[in-house]
C-alpha atoms as a PDB file:
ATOM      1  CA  UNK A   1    -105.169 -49.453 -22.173  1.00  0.00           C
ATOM      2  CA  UNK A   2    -107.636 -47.146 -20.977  1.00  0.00           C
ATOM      3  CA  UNK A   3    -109.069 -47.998 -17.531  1.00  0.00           C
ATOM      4  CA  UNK A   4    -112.602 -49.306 -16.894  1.00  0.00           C
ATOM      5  CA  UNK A   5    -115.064 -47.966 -14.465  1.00  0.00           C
ATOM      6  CA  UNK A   6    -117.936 -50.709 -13.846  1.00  0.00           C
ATOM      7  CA  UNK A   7    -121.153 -49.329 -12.524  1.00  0.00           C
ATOM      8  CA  UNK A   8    -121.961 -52.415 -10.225  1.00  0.00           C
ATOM      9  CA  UNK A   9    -126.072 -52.638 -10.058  1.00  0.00           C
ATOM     10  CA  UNK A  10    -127.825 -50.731  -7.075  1.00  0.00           C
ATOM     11  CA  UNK A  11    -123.923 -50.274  -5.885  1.00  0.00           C
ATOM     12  CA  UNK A  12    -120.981 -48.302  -6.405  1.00  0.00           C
ATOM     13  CA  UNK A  13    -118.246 -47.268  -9.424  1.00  0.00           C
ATOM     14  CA  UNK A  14    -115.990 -49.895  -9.334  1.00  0.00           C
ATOM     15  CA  UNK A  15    -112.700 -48.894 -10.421  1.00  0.00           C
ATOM     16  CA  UNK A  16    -109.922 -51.845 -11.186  1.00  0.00           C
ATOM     17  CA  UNK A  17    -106.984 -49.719 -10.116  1.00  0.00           C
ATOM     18  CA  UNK A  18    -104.238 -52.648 -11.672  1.00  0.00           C
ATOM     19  CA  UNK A  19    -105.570 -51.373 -15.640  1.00  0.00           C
ATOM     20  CA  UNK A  20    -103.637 -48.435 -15.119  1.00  0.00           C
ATOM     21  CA  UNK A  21    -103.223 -45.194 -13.722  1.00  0.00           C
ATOM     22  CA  UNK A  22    -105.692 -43.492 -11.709  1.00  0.00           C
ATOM     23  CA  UNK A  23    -106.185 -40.131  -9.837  1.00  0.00           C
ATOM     24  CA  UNK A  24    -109.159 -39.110  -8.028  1.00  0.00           C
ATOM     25  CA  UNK A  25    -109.868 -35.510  -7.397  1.00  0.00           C
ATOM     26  CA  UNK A  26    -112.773 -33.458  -5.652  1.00  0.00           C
ATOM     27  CA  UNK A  27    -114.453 -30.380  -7.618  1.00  0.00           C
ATOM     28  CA  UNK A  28    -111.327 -28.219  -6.974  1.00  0.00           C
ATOM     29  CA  UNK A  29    -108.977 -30.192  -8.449  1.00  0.00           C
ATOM     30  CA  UNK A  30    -107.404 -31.266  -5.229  1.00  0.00           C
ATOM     31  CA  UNK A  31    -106.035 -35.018  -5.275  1.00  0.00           C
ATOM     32  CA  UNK A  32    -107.927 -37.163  -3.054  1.00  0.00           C
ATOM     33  CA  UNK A  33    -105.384 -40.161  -1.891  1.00  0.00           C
ATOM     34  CA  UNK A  34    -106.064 -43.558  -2.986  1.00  0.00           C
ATOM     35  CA  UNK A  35    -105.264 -45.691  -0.123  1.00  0.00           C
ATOM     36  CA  UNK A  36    -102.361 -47.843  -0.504  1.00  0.00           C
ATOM     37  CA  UNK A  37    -102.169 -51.668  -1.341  1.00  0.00           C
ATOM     38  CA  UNK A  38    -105.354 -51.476  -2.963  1.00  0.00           C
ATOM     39  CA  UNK A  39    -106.186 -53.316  -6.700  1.00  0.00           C
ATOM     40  CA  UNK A  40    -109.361 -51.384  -6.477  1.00  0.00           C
ATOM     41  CA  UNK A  41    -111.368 -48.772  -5.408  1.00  0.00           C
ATOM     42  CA  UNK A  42    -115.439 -48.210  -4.857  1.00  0.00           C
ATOM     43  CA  UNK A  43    -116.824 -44.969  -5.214  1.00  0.00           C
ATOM     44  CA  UNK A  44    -120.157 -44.168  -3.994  1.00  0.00           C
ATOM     45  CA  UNK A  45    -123.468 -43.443  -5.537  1.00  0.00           C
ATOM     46  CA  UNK A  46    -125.839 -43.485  -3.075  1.00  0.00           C
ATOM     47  CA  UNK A  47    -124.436 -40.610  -1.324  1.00  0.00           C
ATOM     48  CA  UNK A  48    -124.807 -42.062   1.657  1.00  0.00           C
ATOM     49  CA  UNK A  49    -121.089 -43.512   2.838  1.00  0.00           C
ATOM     50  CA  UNK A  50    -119.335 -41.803   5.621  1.00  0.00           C
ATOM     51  CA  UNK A  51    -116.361 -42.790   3.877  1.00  0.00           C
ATOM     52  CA  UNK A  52    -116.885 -40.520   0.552  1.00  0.00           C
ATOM     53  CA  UNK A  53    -115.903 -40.631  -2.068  1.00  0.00           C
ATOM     54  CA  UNK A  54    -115.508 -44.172  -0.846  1.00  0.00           C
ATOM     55  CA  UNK A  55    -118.175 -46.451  -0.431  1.00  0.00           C
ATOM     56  CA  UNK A  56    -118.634 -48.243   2.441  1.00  0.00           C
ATOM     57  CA  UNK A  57    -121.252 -50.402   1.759  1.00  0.00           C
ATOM     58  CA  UNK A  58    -124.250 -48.228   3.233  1.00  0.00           C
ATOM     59  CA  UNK A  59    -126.032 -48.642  -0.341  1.00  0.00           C
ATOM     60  CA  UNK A  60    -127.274 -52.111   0.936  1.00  0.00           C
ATOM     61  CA  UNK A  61    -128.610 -50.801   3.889  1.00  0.00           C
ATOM     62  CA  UNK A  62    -130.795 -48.103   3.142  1.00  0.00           C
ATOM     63  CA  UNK A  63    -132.206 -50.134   0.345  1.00  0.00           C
ATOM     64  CA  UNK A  64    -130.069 -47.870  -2.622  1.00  0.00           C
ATOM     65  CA  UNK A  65    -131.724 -48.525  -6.160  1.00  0.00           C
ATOM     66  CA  UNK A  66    -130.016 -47.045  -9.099  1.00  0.00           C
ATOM     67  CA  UNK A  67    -131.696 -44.590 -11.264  1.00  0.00           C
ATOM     68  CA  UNK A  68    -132.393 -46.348 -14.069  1.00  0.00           C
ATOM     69  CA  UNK A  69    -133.604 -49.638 -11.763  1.00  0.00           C
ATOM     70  CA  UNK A  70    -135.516 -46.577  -9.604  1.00  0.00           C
ATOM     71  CA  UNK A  71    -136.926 -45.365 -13.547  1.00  0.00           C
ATOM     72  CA  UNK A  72    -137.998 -48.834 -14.706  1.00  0.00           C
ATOM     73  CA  UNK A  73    -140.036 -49.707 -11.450  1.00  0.00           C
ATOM     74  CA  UNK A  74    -141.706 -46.129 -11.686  1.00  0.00           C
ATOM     75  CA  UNK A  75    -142.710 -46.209 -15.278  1.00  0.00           C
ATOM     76  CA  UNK A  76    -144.377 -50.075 -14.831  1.00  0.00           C
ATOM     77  CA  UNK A  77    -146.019 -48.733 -11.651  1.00  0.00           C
ATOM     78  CA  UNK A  78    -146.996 -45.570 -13.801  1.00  0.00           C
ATOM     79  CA  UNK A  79    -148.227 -47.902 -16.423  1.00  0.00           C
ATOM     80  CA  UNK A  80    -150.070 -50.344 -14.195  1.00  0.00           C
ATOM     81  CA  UNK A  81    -152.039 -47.063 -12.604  1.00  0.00           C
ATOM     82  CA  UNK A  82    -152.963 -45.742 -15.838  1.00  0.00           C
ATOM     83  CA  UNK A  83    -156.321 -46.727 -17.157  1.00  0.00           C
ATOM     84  CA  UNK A  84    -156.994 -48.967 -19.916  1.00  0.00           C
ATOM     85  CA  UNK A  85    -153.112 -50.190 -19.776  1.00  0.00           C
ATOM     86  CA  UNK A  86    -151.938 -53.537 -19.002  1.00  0.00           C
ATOM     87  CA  UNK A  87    -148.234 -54.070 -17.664  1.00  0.00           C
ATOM     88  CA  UNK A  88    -145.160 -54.865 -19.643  1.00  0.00           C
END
């Protein structure tokens, strides 16, 4: 069974750790420890975590909205702006 990774919305990877086997490395190829006991794992996406990879729930604070949320709100602003348009 091949193990999920949820992208949680405005939040981090979400990785169910009990669907199977996992291992995290960095960009060398270096193992990064998962920490024991754990069913499952968030990675950041905001960049913003002191705990990367892991998140550590800084997202929330600094207001973190996903690309594709950040896209949608910029195209309706982009499209409320433009003359002679009306909003989706």
């Amino acid at each position: 069974m091949p193990v999920t990774i949820k992208v949680r919305l405005d939040g981090p990877y979400f990785i169910d750790l009990t669907q199977g086997e996992v291992v995290l490395t960095d960009h060398d190829g270096t193992v990064i420890p998962i920490p024991e006991g754990k069913t499952g794992i968030a990675l950041c996406r905001c960049g913003a975590s002191i705990k990367k990879p892991f998140c550590d729930g800084t997202h929330s604070r600094i207001g973190f909205r996903a690309g594709e949320a950040a896209q949608r709100a910029a195209d309706l602003a982009a499209r409320a702006a433009a003359p002679g348009t009306t909003p989706a």
